[in-house]
N, C-alpha and C. Protein backbone atom coordinates (compact mmCIF):
# COMPACT_ATOMS: atom_id res chain seq x y z
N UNK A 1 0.83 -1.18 0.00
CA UNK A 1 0.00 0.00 0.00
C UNK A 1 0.88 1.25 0.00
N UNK A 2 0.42 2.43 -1.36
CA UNK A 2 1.10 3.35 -0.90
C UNK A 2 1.29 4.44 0.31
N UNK A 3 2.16 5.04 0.30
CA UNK A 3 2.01 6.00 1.90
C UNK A 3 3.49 6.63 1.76
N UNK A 4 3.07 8.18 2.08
CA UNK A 4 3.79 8.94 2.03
C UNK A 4 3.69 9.26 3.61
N UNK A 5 4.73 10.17 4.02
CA UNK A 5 5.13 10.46 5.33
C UNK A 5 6.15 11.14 5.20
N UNK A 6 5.65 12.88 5.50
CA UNK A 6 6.79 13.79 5.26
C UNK A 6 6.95 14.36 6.61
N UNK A 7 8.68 14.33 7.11
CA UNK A 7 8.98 14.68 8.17
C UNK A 7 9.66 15.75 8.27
N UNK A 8 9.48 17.10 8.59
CA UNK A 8 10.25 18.38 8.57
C UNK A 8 10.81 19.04 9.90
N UNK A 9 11.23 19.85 10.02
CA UNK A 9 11.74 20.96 11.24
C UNK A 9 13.27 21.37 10.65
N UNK A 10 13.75 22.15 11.88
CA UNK A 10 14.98 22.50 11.82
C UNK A 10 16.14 21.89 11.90
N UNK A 11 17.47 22.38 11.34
CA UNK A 11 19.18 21.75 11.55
C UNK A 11 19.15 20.84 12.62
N UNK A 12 19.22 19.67 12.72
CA UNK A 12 19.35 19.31 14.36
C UNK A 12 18.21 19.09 15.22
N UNK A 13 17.37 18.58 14.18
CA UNK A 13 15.80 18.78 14.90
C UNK A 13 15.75 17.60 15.78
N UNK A 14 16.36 16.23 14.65
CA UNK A 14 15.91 15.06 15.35
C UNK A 14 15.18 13.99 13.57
N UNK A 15 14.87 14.85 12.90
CA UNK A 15 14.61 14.28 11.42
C UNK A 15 14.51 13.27 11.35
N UNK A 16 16.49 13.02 10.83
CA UNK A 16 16.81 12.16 10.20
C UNK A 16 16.48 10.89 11.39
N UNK A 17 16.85 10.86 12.79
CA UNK A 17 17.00 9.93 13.31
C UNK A 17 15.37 9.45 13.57
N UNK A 18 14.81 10.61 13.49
CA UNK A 18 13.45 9.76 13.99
C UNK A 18 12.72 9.02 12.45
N UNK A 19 13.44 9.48 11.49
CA UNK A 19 12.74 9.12 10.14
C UNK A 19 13.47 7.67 10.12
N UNK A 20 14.53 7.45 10.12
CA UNK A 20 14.78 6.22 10.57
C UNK A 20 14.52 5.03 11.38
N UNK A 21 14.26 5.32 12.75
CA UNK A 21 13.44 4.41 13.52
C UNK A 21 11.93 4.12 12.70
N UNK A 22 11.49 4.90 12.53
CA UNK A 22 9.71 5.23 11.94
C UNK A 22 10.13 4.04 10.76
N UNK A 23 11.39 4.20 9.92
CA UNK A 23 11.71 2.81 8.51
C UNK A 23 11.50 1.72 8.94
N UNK A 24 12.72 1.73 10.25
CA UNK A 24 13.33 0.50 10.78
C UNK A 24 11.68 -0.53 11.07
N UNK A 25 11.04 0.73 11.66
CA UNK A 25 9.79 0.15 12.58
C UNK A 25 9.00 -0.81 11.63
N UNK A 26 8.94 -0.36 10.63
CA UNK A 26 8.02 -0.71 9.54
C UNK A 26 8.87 -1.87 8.66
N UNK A 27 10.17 -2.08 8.82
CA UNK A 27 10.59 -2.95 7.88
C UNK A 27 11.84 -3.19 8.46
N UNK A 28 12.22 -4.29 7.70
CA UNK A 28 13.47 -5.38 8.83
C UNK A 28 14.77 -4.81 7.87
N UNK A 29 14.02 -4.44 6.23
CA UNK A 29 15.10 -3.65 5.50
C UNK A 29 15.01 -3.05 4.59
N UNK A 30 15.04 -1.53 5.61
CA UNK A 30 14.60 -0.58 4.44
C UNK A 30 15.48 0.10 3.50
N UNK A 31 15.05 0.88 2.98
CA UNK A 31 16.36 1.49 1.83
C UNK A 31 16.31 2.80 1.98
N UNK A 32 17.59 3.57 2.28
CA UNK A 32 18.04 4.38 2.46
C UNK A 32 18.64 5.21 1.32
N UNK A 33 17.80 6.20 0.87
CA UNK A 33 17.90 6.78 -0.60
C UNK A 33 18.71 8.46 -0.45
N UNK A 34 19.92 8.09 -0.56
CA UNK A 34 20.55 9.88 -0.08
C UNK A 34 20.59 10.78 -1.31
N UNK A 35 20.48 11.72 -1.13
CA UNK A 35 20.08 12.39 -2.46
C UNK A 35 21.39 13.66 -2.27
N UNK A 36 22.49 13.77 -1.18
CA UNK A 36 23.28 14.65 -1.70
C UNK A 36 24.57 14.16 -2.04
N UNK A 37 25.46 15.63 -2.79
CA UNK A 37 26.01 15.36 -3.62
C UNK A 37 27.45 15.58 -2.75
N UNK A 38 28.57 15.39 -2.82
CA UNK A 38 29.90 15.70 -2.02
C UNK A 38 29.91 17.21 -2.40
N UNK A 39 30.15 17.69 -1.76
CA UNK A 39 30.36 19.37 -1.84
C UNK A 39 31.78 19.73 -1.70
N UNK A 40 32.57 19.13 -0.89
CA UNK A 40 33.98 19.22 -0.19
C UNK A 40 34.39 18.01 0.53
N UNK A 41 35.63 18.22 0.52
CA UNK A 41 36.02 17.16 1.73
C UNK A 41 35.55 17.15 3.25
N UNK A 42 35.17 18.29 3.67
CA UNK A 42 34.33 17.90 5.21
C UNK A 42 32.70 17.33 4.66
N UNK A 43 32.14 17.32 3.59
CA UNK A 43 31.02 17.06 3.61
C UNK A 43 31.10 15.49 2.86
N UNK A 44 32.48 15.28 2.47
CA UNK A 44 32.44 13.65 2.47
C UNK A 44 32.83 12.94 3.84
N UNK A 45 33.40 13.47 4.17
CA UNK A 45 33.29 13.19 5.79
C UNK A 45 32.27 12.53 6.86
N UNK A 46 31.48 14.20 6.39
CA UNK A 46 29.90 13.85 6.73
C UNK A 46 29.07 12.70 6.51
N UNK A 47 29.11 12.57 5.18
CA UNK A 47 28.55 11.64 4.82
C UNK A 47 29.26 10.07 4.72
N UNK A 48 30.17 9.89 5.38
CA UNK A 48 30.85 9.01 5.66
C UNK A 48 30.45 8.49 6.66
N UNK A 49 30.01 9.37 7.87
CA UNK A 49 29.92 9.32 9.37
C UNK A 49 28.45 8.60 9.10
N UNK A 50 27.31 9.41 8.28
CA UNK A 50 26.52 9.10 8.07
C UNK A 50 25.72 7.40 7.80
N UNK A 51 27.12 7.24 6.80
CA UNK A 51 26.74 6.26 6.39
C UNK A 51 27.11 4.80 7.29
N UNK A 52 28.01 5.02 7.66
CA UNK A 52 28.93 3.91 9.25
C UNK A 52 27.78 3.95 10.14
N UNK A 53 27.11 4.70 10.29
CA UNK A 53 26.11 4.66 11.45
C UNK A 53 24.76 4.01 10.93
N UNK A 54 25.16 3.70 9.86
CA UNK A 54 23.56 2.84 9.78
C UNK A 54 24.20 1.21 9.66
N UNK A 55 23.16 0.11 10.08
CA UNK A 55 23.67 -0.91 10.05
C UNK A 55 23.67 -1.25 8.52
N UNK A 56 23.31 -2.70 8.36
CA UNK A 56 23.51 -3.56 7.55
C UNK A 56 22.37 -3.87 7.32
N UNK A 57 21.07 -3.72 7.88
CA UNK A 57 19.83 -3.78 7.27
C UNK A 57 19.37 -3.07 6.59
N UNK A 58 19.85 -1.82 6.02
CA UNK A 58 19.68 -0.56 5.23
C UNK A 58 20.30 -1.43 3.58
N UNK A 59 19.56 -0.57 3.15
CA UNK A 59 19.43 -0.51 1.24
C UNK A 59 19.87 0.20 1.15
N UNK A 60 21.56 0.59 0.83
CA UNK A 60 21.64 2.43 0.63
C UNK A 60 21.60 2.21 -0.86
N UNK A 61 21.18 3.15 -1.31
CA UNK A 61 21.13 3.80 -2.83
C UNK A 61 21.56 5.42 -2.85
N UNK A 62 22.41 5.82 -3.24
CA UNK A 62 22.83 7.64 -3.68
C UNK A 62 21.98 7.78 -5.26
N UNK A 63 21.28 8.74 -5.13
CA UNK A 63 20.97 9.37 -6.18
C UNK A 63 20.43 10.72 -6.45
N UNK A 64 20.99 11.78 -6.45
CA UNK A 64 20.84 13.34 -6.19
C UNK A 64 19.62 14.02 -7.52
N UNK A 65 19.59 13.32 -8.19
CA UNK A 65 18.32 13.97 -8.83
C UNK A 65 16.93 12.59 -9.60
N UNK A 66 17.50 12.09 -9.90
CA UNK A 66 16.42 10.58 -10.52
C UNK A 66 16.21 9.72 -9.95
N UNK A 67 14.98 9.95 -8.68
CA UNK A 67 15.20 9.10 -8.13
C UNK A 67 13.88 7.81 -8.75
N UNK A 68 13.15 8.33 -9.59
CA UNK A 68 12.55 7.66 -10.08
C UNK A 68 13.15 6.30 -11.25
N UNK A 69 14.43 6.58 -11.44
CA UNK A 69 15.30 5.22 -12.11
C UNK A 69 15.13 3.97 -10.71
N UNK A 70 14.87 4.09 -9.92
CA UNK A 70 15.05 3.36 -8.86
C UNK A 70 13.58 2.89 -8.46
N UNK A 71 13.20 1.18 -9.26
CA UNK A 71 12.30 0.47 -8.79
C UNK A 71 12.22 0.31 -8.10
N UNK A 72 11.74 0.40 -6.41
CA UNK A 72 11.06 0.03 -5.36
C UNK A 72 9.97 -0.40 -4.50
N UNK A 73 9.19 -1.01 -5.36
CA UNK A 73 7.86 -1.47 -5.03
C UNK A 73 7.61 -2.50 -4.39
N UNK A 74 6.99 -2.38 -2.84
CA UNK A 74 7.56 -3.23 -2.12
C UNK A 74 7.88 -2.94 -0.59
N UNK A 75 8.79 -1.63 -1.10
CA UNK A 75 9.84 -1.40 0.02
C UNK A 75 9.12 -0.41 0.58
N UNK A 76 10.07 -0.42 1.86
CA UNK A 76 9.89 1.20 2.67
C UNK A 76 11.34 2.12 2.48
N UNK A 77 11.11 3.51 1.81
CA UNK A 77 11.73 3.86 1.13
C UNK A 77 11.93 5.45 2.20
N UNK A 78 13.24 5.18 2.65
CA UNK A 78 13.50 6.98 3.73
C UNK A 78 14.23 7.57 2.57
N UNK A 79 14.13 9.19 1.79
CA UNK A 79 14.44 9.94 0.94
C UNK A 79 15.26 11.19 2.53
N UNK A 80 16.92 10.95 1.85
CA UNK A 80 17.29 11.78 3.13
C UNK A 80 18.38 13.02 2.52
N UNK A 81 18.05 13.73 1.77
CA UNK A 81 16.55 14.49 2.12
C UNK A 81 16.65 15.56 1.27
N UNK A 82 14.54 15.96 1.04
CA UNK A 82 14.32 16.54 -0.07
C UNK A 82 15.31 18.20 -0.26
N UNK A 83 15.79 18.64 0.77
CA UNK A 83 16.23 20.11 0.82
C UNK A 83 17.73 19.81 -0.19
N UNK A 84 18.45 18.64 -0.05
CA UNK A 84 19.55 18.60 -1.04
C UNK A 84 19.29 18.32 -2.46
N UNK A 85 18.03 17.41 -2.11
CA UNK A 85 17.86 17.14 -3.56
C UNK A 85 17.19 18.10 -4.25
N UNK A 86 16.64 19.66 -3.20
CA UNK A 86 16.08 20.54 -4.17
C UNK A 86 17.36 21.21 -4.69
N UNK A 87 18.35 21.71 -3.91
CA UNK A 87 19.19 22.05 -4.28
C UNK A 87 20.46 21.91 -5.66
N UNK A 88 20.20 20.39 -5.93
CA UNK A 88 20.83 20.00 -6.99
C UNK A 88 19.70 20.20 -8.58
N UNK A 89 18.76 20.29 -7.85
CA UNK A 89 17.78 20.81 -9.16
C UNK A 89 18.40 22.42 -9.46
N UNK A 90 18.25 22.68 -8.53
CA UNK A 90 18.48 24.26 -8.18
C UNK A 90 19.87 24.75 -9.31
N UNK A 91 20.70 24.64 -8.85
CA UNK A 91 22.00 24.46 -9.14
C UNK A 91 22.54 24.14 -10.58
N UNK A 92 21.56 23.22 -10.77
CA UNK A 92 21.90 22.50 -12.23
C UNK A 92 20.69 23.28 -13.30
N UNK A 93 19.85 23.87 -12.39
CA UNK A 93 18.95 24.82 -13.51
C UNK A 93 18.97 26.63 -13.25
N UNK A 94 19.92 26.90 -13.15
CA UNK A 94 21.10 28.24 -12.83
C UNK A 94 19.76 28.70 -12.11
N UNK A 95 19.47 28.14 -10.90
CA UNK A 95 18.79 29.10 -9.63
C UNK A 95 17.59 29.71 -10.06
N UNK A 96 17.02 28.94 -11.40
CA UNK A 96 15.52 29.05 -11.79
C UNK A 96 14.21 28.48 -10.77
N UNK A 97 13.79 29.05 -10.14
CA UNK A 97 12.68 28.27 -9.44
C UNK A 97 11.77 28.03 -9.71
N UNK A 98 11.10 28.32 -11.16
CA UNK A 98 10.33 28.17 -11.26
C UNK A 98 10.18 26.57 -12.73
N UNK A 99 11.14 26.37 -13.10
CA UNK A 99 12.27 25.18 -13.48
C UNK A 99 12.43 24.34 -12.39
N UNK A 100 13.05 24.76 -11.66
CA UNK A 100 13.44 23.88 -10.62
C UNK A 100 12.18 23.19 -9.97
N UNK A 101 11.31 23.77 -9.50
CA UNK A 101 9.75 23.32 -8.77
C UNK A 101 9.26 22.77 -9.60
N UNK A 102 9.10 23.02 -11.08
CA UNK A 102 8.33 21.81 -12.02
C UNK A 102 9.01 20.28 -11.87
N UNK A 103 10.29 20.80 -12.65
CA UNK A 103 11.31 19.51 -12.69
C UNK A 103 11.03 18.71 -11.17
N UNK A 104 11.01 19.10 -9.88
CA UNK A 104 11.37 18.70 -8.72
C UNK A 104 9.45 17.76 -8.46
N UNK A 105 8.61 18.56 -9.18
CA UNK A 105 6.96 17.60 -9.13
C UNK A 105 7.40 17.23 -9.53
N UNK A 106 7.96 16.80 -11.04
CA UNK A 106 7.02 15.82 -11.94
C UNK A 106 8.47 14.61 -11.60
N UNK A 107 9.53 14.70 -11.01
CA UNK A 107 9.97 13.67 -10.54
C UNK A 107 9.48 13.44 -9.10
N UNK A 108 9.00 14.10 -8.62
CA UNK A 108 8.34 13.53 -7.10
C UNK A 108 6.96 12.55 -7.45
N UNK A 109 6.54 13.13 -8.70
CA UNK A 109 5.48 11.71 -9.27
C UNK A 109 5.89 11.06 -9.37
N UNK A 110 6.82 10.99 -10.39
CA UNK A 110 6.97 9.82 -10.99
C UNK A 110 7.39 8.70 -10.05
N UNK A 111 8.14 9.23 -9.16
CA UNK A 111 8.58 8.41 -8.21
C UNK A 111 7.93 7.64 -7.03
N UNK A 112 7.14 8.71 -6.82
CA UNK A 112 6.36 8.13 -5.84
C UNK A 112 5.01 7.15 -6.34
N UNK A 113 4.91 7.07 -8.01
CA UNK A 113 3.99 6.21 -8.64
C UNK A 113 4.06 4.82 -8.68
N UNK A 114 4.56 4.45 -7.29
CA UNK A 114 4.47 2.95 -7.27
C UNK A 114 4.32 2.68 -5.99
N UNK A 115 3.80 1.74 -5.59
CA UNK A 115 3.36 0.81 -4.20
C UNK A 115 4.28 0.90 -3.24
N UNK A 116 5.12 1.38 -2.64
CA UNK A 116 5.55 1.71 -1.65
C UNK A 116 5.35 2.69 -0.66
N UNK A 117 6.45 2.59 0.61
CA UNK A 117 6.05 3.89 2.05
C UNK A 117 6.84 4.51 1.71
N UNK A 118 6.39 5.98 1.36
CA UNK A 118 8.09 6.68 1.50
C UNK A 118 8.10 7.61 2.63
N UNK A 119 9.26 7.60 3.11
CA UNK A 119 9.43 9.06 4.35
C UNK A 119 10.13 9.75 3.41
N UNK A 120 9.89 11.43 3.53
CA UNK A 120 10.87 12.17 3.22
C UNK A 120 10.85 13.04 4.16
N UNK A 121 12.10 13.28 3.94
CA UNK A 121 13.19 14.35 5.27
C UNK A 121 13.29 15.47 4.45
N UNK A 122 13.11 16.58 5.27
CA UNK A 122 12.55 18.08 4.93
C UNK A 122 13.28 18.92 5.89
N UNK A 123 13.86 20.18 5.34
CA UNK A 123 14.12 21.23 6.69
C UNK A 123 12.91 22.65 6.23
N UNK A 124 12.71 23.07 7.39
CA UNK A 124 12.04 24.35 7.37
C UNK A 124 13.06 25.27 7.52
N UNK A 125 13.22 26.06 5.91
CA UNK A 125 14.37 26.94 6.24
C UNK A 125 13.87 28.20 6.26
N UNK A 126 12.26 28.76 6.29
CA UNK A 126 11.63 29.66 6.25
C UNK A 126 11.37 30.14 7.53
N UNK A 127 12.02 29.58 8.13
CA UNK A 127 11.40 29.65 9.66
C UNK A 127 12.37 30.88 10.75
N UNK A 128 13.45 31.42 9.60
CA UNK A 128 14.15 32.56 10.35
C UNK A 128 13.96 33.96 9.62
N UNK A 129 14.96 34.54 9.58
CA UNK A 129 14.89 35.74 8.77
C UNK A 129 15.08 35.43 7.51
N UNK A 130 14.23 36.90 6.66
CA UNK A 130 14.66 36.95 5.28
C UNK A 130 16.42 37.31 4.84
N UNK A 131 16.70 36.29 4.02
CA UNK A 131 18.16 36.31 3.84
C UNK A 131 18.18 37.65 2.89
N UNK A 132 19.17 38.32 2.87
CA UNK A 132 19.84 39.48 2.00
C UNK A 132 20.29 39.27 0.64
N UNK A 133 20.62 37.95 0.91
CA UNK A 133 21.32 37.24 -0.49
C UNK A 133 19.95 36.71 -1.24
N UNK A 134 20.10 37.04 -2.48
CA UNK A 134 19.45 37.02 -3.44
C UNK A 134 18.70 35.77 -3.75
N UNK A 135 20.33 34.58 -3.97
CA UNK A 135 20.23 33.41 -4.06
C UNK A 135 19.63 32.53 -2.74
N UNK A 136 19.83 32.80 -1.29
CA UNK A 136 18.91 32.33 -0.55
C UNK A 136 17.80 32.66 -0.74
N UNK A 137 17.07 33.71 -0.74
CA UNK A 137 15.75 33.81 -0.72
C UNK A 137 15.25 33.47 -2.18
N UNK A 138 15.59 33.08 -3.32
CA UNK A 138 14.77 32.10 -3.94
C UNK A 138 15.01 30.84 -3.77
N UNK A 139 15.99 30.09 -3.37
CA UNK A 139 15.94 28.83 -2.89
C UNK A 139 15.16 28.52 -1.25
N UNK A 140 15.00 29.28 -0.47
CA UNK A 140 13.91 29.39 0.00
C UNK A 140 13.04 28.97 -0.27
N UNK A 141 12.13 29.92 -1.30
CA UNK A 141 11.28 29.80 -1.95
C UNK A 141 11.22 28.82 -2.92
N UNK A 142 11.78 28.37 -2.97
CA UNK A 142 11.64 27.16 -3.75
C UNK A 142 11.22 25.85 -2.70
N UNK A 143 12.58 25.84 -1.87
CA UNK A 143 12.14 25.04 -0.93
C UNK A 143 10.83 25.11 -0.01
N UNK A 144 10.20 26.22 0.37
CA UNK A 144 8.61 26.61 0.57
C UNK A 144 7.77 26.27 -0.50
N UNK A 145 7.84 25.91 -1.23
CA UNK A 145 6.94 25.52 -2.26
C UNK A 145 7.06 24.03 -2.23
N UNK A 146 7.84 23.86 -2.54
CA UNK A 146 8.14 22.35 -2.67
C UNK A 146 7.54 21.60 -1.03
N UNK A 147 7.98 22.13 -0.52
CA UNK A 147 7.75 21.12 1.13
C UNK A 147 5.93 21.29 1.19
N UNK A 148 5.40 22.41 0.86
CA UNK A 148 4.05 22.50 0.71
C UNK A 148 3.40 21.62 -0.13
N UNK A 149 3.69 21.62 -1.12
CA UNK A 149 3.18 20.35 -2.40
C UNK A 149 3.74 19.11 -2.01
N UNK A 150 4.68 18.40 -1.25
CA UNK A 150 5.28 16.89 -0.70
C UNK A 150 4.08 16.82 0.28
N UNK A 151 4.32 17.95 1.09
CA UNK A 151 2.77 17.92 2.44
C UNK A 151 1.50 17.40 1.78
N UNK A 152 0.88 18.29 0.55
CA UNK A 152 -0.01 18.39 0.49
C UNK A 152 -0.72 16.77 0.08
N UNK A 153 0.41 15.92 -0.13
CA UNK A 153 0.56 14.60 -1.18
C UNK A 153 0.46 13.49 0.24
N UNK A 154 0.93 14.18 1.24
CA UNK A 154 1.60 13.02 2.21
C UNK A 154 0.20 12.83 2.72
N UNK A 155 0.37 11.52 3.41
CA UNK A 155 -0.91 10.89 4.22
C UNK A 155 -0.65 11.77 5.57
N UNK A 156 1.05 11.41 6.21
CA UNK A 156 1.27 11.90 7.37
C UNK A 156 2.70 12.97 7.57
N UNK A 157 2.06 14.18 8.32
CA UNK A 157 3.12 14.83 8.47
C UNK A 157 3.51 15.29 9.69
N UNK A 158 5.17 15.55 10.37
CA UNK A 158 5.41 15.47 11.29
C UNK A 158 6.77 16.39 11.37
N UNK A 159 6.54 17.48 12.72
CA UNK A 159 7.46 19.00 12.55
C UNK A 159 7.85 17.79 13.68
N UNK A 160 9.14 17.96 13.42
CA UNK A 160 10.38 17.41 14.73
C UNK A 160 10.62 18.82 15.37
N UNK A 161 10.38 18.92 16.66
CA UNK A 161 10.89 20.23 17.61
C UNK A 161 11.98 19.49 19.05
N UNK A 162 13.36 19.81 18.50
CA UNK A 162 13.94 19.61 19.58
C UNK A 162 13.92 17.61 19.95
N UNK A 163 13.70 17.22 19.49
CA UNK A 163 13.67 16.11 19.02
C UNK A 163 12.40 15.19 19.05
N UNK A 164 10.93 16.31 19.57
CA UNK A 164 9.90 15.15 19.65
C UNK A 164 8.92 15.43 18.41
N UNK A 165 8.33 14.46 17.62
CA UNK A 165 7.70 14.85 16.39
C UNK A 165 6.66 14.79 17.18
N UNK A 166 6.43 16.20 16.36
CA UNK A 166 5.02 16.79 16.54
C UNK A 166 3.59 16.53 15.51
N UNK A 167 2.88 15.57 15.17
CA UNK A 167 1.96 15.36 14.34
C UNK A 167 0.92 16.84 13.55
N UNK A 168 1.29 16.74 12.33
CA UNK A 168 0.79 17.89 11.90
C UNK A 168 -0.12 17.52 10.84
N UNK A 169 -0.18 16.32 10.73
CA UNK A 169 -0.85 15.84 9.13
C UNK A 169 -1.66 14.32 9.20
């Protein structure tokens, strides 16, 4: 059965880890779909650390923009997470948002057009001041758009505050 389940809040909310247990809970082995890209050497790092910390019952798959090449029907599927993978839309369509938000639906269909659970991991980056920089505040806005339309799709949604998810959906 399908089922969406979008989990958002802030840097350090608690997200990723609670989007994980919520997989684990549901499946003995789920797949772990990372969608960013190496930026630098501390952010392969990162994602090094990242990846050591999950066991051996995880499916990892990397894929920063298609994630719809990736049959999964079946599975329970954690997407970690949509804010990088808007970003590489972003990026690769010179900071068009309004490009970027099409491209970023019509692969969030496509993908999500098959029989599986998916979680996706979300940050609320709207949630401080308006940035000065140009380029933040349309990726912002991009990312405000986008997390609104994943919501609007999801069965269940859930603001992590400080690490307890808060049911919003």
């Amino acid at each position: 059965m399908k089922k969406i389940t979008l989990i958002t809040g802030g840097q350090r909310s608690g997200k990723s880890s609670y989007a994980e247990k919520l997989a684990l809970s549901l499946s003995s082995n789920p797949v772990y779909l990372a969608t960013s890209r190496v930026w630098d050497e501390e952010h392969r790092i990162r994602i090094g650390r990242h990846k050591a910390s999950r066991g051996n019952e995880w499916t990892n798959i990397e894929e920063d923009r298609q994630l719809s090449l990736h049959i999964l029907a079946g599975r329970v599927v954690l997407i970690d997470c949509v804010t990088l993978w808007a970003t590489n839309f972003f990026f690769d369509l010179q900071s068009d948002v309004e490009k970027s938000l099409e491209a970023l639906k019509e692969e969030f269909e496509r993908f999500t057009n098959q029989d599986s659970q998916f979680i996706f991991v979300t940050n609320e980056i709207g949630m401080g001041e308006i940035s000065q920089n140009e380029i933040q505040r349309k990726f912002a806005d991009l990312q405000g758009w986008l997390n609104q339309y994943i919501a609007s799709k999801a069965d269940e949604v859930y603001l992590m505050v400080s690490g307890i998810p808060v049911r919003i959906k």
